[in-house]
PDB file of N, CA and C in Angstrom:
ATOM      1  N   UNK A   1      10.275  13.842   7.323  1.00  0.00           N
ATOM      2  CA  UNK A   1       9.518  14.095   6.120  1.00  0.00           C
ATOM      3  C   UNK A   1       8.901  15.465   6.239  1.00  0.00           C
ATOM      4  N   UNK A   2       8.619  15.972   5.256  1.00  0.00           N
ATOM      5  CA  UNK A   2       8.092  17.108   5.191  1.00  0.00           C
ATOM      6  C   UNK A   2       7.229  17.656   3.806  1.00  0.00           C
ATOM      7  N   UNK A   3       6.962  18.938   3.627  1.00  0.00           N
ATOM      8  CA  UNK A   3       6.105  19.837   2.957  1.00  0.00           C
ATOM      9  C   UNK A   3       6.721  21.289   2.197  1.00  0.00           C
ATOM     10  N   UNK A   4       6.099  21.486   1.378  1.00  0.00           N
ATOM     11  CA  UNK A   4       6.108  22.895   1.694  1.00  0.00           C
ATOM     12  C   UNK A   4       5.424  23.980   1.359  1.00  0.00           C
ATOM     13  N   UNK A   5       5.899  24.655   2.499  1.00  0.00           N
ATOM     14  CA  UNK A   5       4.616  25.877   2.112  1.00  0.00           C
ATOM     15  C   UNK A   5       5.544  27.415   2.162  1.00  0.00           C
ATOM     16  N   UNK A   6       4.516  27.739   1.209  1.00  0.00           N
ATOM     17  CA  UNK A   6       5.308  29.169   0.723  1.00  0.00           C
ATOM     18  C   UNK A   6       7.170  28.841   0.227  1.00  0.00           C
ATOM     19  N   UNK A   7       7.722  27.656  -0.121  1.00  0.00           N
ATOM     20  CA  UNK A   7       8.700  27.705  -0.714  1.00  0.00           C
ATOM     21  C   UNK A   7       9.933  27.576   0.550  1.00  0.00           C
ATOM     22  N   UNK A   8       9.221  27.192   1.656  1.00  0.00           N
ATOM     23  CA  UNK A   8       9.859  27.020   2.939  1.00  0.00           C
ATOM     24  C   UNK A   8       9.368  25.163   2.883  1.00  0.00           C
ATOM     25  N   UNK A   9      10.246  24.604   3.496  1.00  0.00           N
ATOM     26  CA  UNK A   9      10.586  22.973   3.658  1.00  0.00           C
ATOM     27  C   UNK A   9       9.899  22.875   5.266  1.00  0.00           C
ATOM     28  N   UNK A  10       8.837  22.676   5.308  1.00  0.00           N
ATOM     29  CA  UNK A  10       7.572  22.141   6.343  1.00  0.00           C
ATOM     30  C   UNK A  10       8.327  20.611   7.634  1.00  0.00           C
ATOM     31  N   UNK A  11       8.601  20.664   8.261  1.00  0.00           N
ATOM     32  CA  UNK A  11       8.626  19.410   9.421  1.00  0.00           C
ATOM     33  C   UNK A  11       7.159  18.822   9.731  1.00  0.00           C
ATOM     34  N   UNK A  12       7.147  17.065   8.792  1.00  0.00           N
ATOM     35  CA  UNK A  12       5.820  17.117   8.712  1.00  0.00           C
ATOM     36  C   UNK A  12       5.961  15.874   9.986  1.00  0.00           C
ATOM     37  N   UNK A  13       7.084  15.095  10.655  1.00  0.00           N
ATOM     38  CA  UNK A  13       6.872  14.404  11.304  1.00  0.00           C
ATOM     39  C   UNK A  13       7.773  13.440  10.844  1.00  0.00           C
ATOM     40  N   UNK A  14       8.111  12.058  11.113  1.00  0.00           N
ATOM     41  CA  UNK A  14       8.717  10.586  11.193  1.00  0.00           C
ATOM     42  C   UNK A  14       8.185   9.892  10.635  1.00  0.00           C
ATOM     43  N   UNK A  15       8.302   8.445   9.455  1.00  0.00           N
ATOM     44  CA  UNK A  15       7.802   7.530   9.308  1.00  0.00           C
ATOM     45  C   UNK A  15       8.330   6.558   9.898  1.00  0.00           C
ATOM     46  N   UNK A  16       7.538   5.559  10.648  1.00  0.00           N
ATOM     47  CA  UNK A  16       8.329   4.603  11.135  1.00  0.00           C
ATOM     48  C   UNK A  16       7.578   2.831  10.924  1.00  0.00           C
ATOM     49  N   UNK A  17       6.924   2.926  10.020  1.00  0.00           N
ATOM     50  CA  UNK A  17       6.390   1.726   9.482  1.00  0.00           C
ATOM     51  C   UNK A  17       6.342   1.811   8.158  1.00  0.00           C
ATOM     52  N   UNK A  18       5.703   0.799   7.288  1.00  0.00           N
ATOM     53  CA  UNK A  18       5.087   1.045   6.051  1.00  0.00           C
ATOM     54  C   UNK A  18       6.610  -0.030   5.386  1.00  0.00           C
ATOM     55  N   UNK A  19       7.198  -0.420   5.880  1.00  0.00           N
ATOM     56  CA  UNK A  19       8.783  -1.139   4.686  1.00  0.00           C
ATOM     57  C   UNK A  19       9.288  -2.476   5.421  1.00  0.00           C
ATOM     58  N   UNK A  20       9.724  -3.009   4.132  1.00  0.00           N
ATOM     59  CA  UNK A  20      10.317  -4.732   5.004  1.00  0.00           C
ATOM     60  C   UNK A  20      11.983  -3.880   4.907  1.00  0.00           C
ATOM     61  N   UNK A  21      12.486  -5.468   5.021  1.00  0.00           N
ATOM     62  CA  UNK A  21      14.142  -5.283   5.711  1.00  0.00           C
ATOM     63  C   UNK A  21      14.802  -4.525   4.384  1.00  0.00           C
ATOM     64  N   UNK A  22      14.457  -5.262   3.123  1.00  0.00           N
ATOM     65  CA  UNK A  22      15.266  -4.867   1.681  1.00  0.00           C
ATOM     66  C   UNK A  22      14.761  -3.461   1.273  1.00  0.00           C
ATOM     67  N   UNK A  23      13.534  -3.077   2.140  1.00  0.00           N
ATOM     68  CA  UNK A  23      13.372  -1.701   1.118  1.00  0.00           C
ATOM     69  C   UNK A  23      13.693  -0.546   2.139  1.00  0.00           C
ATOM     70  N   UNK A  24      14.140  -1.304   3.530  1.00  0.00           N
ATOM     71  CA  UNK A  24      14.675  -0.508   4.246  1.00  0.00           C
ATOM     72  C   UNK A  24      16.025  -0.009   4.090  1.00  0.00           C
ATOM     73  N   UNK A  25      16.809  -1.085   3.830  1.00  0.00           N
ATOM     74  CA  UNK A  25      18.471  -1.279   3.535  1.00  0.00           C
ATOM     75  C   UNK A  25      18.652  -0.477   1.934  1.00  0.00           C
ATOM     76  N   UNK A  26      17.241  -0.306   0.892  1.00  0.00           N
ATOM     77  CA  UNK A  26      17.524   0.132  -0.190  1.00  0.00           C
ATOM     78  C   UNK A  26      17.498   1.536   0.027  1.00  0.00           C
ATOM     79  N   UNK A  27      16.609   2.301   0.738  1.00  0.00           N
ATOM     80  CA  UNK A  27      16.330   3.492   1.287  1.00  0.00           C
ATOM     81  C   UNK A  27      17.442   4.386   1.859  1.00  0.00           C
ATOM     82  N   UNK A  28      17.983   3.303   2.785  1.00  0.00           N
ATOM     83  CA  UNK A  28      18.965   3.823   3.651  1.00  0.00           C
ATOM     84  C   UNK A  28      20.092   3.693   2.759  1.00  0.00           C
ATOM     85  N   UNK A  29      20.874   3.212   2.197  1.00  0.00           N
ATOM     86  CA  UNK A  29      21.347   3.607   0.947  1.00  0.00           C
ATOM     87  C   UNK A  29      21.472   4.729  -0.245  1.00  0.00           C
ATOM     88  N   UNK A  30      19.948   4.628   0.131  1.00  0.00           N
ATOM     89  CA  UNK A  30      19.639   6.202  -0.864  1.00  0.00           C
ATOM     90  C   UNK A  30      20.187   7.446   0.089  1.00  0.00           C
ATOM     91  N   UNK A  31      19.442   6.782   1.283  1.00  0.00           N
ATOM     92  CA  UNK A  31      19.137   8.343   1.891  1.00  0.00           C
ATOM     93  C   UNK A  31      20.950   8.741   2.627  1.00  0.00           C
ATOM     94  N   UNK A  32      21.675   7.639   3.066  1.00  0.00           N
ATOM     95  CA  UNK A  32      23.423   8.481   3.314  1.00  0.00           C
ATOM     96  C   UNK A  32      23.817   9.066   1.840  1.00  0.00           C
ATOM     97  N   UNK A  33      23.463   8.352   0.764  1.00  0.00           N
ATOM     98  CA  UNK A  33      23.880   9.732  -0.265  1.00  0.00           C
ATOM     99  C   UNK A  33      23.406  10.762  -0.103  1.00  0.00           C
ATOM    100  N   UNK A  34      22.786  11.516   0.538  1.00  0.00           N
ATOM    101  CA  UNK A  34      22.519  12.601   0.871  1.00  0.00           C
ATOM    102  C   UNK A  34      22.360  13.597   1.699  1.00  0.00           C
ATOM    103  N   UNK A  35      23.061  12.911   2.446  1.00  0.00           N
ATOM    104  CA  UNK A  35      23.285  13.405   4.298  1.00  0.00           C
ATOM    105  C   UNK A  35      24.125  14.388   4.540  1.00  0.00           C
ATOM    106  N   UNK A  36      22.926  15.143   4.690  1.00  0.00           N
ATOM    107  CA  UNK A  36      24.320  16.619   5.327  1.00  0.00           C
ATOM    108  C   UNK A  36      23.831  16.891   6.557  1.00  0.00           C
ATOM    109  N   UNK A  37      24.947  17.966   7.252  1.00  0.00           N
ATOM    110  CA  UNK A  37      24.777  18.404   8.537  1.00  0.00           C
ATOM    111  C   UNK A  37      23.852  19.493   8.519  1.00  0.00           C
ATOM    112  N   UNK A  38      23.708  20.119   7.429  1.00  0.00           N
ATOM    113  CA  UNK A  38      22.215  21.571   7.740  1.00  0.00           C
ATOM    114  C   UNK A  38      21.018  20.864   8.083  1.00  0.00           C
ATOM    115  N   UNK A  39      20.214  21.417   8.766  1.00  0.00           N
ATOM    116  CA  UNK A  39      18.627  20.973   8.671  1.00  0.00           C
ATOM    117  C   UNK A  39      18.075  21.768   7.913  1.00  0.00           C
ATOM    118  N   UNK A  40      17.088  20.952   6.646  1.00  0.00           N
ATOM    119  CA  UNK A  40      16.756  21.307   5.853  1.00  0.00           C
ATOM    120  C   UNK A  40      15.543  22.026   6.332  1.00  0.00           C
ATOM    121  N   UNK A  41      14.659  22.135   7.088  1.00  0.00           N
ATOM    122  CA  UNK A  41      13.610  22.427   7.469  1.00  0.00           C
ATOM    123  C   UNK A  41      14.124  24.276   8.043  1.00  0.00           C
ATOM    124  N   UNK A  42      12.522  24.446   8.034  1.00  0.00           N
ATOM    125  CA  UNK A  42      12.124  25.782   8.450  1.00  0.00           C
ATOM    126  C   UNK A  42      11.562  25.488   9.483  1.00  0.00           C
ATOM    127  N   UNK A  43      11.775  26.600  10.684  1.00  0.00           N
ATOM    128  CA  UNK A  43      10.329  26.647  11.437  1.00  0.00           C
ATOM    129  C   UNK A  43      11.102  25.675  12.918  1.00  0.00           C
ATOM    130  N   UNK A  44      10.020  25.806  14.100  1.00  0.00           N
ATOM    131  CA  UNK A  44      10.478  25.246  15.112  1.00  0.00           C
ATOM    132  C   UNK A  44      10.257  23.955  15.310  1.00  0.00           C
ATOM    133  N   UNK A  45      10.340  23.587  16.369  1.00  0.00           N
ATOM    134  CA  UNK A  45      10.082  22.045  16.844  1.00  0.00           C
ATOM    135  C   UNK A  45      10.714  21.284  16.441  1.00  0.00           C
ATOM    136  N   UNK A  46      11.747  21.211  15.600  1.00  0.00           N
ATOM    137  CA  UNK A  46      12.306  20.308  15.399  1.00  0.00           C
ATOM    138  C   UNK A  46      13.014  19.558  16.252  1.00  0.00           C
ATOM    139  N   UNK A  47      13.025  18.088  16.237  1.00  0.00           N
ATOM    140  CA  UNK A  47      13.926  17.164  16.458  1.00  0.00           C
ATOM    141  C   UNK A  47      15.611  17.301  16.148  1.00  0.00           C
ATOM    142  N   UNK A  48      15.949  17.485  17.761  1.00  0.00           N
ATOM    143  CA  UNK A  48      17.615  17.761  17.683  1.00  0.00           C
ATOM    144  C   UNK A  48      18.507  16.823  18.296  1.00  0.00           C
ATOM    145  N   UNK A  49      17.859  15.730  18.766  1.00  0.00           N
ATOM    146  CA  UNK A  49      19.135  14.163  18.699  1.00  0.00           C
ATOM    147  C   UNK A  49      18.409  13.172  18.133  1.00  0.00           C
ATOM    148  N   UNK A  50      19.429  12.665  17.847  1.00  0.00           N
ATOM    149  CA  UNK A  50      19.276  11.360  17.285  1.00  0.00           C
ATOM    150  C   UNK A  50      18.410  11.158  15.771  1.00  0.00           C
ATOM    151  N   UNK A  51      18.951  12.528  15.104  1.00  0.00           N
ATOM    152  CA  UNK A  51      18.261  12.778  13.367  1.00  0.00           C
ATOM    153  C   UNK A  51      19.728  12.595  12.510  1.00  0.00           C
ATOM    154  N   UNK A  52      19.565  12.374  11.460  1.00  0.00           N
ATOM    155  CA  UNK A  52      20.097  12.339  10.063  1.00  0.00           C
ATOM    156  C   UNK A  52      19.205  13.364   9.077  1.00  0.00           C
ATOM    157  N   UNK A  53      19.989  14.492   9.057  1.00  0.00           N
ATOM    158  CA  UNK A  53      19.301  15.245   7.887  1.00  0.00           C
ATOM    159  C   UNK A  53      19.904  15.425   6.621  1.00  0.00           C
ATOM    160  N   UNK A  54      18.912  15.206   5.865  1.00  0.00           N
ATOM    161  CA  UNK A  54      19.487  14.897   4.207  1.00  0.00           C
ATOM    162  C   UNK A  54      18.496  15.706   3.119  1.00  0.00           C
ATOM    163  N   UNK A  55      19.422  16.228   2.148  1.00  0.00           N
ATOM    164  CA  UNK A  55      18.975  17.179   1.153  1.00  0.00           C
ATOM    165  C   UNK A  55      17.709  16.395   1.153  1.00  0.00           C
ATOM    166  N   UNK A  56      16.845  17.320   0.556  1.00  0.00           N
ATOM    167  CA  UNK A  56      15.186  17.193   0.444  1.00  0.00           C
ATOM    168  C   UNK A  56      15.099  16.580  -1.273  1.00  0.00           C
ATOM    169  N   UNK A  57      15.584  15.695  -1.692  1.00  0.00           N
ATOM    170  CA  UNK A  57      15.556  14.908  -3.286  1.00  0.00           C
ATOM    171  C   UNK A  57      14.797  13.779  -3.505  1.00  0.00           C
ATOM    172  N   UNK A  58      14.512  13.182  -2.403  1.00  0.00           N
ATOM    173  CA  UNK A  58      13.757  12.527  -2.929  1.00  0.00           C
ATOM    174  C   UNK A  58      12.153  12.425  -2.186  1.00  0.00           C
ATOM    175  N   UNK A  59      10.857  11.632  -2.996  1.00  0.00           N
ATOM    176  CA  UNK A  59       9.567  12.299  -2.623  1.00  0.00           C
ATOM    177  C   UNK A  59       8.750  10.683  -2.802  1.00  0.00           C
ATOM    178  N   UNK A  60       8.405  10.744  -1.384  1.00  0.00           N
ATOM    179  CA  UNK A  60       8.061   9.077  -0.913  1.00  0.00           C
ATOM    180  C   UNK A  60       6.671   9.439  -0.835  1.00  0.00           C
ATOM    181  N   UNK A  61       6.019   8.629  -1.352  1.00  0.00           N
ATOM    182  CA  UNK A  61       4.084   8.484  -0.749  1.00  0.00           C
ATOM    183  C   UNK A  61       3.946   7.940   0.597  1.00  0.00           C
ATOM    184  N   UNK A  62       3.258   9.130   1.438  1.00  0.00           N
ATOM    185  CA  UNK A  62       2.574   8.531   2.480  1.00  0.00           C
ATOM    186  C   UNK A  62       1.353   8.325   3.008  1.00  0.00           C
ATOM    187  N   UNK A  63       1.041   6.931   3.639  1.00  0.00           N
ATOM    188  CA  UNK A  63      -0.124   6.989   4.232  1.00  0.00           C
ATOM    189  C   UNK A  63      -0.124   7.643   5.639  1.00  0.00           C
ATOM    190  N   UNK A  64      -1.297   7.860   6.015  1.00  0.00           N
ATOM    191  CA  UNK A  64      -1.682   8.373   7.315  1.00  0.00           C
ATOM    192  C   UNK A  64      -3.459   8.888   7.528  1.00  0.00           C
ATOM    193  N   UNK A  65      -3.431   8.510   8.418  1.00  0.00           N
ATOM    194  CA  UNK A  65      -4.983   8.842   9.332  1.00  0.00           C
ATOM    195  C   UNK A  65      -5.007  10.314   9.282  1.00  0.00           C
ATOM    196  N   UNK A  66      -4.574  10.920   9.334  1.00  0.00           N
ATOM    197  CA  UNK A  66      -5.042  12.504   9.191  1.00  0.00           C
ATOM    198  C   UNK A  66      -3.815  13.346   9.706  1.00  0.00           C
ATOM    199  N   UNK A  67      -3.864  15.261   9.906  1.00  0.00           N
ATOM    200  CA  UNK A  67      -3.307  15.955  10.230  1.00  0.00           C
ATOM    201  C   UNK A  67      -3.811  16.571  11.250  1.00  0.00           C
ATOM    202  N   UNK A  68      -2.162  16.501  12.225  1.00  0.00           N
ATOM    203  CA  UNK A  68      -2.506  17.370  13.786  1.00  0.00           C
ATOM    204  C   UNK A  68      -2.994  18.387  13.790  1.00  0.00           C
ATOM    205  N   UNK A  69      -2.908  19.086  14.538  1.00  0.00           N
ATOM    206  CA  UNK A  69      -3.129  20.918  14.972  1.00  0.00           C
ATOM    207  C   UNK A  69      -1.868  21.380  14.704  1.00  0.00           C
ATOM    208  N   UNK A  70      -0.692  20.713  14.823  1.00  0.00           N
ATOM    209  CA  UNK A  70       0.396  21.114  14.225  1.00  0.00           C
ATOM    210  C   UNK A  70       1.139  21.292  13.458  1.00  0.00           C
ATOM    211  N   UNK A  71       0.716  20.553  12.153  1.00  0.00           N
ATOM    212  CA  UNK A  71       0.956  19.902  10.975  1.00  0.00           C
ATOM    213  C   UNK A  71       2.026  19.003  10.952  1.00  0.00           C
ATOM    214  N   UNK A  72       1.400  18.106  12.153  1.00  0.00           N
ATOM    215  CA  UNK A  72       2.134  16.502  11.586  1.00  0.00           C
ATOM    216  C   UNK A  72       1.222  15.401  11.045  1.00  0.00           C
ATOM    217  N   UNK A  73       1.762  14.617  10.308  1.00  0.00           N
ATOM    218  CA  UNK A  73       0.602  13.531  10.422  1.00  0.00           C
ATOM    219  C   UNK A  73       0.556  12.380  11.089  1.00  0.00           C
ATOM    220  N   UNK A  74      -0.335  12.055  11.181  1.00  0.00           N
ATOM    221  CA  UNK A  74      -0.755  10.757  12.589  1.00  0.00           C
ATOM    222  C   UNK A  74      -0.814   9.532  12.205  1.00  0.00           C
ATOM    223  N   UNK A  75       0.132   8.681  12.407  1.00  0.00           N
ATOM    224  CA  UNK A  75       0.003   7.703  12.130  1.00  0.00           C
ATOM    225  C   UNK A  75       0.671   6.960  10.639  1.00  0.00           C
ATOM    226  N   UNK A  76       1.845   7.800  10.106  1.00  0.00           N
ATOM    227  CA  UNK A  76       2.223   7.837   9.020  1.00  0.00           C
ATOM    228  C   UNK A  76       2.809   6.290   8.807  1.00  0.00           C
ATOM    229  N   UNK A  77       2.768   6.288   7.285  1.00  0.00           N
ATOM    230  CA  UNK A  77       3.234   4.697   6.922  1.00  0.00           C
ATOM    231  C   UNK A  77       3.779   5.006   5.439  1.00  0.00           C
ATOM    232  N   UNK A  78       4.610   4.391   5.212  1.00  0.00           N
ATOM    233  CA  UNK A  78       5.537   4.621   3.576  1.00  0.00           C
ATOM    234  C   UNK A  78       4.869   3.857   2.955  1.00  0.00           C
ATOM    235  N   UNK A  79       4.574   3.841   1.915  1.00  0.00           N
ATOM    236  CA  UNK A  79       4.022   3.542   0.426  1.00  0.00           C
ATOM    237  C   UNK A  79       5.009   3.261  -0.307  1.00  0.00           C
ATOM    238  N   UNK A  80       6.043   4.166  -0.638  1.00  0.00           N
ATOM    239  CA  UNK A  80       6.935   3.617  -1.497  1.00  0.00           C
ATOM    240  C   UNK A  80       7.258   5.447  -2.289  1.00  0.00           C
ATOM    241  N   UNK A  81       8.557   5.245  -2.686  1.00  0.00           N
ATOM    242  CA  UNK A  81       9.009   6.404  -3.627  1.00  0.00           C
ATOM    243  C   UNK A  81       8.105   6.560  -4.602  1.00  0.00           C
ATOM    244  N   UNK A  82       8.442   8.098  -4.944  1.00  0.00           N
ATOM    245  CA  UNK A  82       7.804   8.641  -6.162  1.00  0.00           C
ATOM    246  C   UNK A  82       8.773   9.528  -7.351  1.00  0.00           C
ATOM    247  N   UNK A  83       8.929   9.137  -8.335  1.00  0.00           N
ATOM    248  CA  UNK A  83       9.691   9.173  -9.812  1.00  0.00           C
ATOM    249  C   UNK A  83       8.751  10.528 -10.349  1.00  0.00           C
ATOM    250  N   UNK A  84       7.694  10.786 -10.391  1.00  0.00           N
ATOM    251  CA  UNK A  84       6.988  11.975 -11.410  1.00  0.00           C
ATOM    252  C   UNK A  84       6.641  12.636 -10.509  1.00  0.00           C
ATOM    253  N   UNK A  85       7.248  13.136  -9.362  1.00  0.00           N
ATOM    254  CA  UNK A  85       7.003  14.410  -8.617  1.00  0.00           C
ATOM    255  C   UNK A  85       8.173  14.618  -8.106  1.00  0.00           C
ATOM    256  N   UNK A  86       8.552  16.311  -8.296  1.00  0.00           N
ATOM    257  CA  UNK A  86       9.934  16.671  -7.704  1.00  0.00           C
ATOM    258  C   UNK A  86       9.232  17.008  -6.220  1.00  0.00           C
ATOM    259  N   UNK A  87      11.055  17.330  -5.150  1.00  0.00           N
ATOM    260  CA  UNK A  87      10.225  17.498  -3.921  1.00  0.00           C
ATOM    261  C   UNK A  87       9.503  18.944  -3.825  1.00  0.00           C
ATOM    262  N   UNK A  88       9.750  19.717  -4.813  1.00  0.00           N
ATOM    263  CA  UNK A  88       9.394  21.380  -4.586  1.00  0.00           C
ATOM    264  C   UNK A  88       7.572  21.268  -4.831  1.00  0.00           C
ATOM    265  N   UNK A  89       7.454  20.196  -5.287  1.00  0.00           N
ATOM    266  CA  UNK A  89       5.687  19.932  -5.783  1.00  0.00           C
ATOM    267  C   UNK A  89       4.975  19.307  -4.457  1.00  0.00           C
ATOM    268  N   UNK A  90       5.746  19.121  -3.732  1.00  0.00           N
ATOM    269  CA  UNK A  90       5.387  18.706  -2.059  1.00  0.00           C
ATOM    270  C   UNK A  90       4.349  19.513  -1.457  1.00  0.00           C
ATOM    271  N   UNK A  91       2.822  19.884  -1.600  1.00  0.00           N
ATOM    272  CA  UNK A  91       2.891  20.090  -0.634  1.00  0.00           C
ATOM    273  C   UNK A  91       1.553  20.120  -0.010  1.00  0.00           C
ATOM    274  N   UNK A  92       1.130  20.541   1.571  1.00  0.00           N
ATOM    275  CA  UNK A  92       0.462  19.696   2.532  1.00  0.00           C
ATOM    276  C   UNK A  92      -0.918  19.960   1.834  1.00  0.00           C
ATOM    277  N   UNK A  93      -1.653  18.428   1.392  1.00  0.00           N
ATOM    278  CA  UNK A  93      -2.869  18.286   1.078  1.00  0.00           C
ATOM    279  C   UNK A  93      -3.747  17.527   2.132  1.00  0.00           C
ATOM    280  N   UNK A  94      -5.381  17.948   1.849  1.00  0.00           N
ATOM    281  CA  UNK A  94      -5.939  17.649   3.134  1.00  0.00           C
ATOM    282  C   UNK A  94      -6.081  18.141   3.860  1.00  0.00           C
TER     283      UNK A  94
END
Protein backbone atom coordinates (compact mmCIF):
# COMPACT_ATOMS: atom_id res chain seq x y z
CA UNK A 1 0.00 0.00 0.00
CA UNK A 2 1.02 3.28 -0.45
CA UNK A 3 0.80 7.29 -0.89
CA UNK A 4 1.73 9.93 -2.66
CA UNK A 5 3.77 12.60 -2.47
CA UNK A 6 4.81 15.05 -4.95
CA UNK A 7 3.11 12.78 -7.72
CA UNK A 8 5.63 9.95 -6.83
CA UNK A 9 3.73 6.48 -5.48
CA UNK A 10 5.00 6.41 -1.56
CA UNK A 11 5.79 2.54 -0.01
CA UNK A 12 3.54 2.95 2.89
CA UNK A 13 3.95 -0.68 4.23
CA UNK A 14 1.67 -4.26 4.22
CA UNK A 15 -1.79 -4.90 5.39
CA UNK A 16 -2.15 -8.01 6.92
CA UNK A 17 -5.42 -8.05 8.94
CA UNK A 18 -8.63 -6.15 8.81
CA UNK A 19 -10.69 -9.11 6.11
CA UNK A 20 -12.53 -12.55 6.45
CA UNK A 21 -11.96 -15.46 3.87
CA UNK A 22 -14.71 -13.95 1.08
CA UNK A 23 -13.36 -10.47 1.10
CA UNK A 24 -10.06 -11.89 0.90
CA UNK A 25 -10.72 -14.26 -2.17
CA UNK A 26 -12.82 -11.03 -3.56
CA UNK A 27 -9.70 -8.78 -3.31
CA UNK A 28 -7.40 -11.18 -4.58
CA UNK A 29 -9.40 -11.44 -7.57
CA UNK A 30 -9.35 -7.87 -8.00
CA UNK A 31 -5.93 -7.43 -7.28
CA UNK A 32 -4.32 -10.48 -10.21
CA UNK A 33 -6.27 -8.23 -12.60
CA UNK A 34 -3.74 -6.06 -12.17
CA UNK A 35 -0.50 -7.56 -11.66
CA UNK A 36 2.40 -6.48 -13.35
CA UNK A 37 6.05 -7.05 -13.07
CA UNK A 38 7.16 -3.08 -12.61
CA UNK A 39 7.16 -1.84 -9.06
CA UNK A 40 5.00 0.78 -8.88
CA UNK A 41 6.64 2.59 -6.09
CA UNK A 42 9.35 5.24 -5.82
CA UNK A 43 12.03 5.46 -3.44
CA UNK A 44 14.02 2.72 -1.44
CA UNK A 45 13.33 0.00 0.91
CA UNK A 46 11.34 -1.78 -0.81
CA UNK A 47 10.36 -5.31 -0.41
CA UNK A 48 12.04 -7.61 -3.12
CA UNK A 49 10.73 -11.38 -2.47
CA UNK A 50 7.90 -12.68 -2.06
CA UNK A 51 5.65 -9.31 -3.47
CA UNK A 52 2.99 -9.12 -6.19
CA UNK A 53 3.04 -5.70 -7.64
CA UNK A 54 -0.01 -4.32 -9.22
CA UNK A 55 -1.01 -1.07 -11.02
CA UNK A 56 -1.92 1.45 -8.26
CA UNK A 57 -6.20 1.45 -9.22
CA UNK A 58 -7.58 0.73 -6.66
CA UNK A 59 -7.89 2.85 -3.04
CA UNK A 60 -8.73 0.76 0.21
CA UNK A 61 -9.36 2.58 3.74
CA UNK A 62 -6.97 1.98 6.32
CA UNK A 63 -6.84 1.69 9.87
CA UNK A 64 -3.73 2.08 11.89
CA UNK A 65 -2.20 3.35 15.24
CA UNK A 66 -0.03 5.91 13.75
CA UNK A 67 3.10 6.73 11.40
CA UNK A 68 6.82 5.56 11.69
CA UNK A 69 9.89 7.74 11.28
CA UNK A 70 9.78 6.19 8.02
CA UNK A 71 6.55 6.57 6.67
CA UNK A 72 5.02 3.33 7.34
CA UNK A 73 2.11 2.76 9.29
CA UNK A 74 1.93 0.68 12.42
CA UNK A 75 -0.26 -1.59 12.84
CA UNK A 76 -2.37 -1.33 9.66
CA UNK A 77 -5.85 -3.04 9.22
CA UNK A 78 -8.27 -2.86 5.96
CA UNK A 79 -11.53 -1.24 6.28
CA UNK A 80 -12.70 -1.97 3.07
CA UNK A 81 -12.41 -0.31 -0.64
CA UNK A 82 -13.09 3.07 -1.64
CA UNK A 83 -15.41 4.04 -4.94
CA UNK A 84 -15.16 8.22 -4.56
CA UNK A 85 -11.48 8.54 -4.36
CA UNK A 86 -9.07 7.94 -7.26
CA UNK A 87 -5.59 6.56 -6.21
CA UNK A 88 -3.77 9.95 -7.39
CA UNK A 89 -5.96 11.68 -4.31
CA UNK A 90 -3.87 9.29 -1.99
CA UNK A 91 -2.14 11.00 0.09
CA UNK A 92 -0.17 10.66 3.56
CA UNK A 93 -2.50 12.31 6.21
CA UNK A 94 -1.60 12.70 9.83
Amino acid sequence: MGFYRRGKLVYAGKVGTGYDTDTLERLGRKLAQLETATCPFAGEGLPRHGVHWVNPKLVAQIGFTEWTAGDKLRHPRFLGLREDKRPEEVVREG
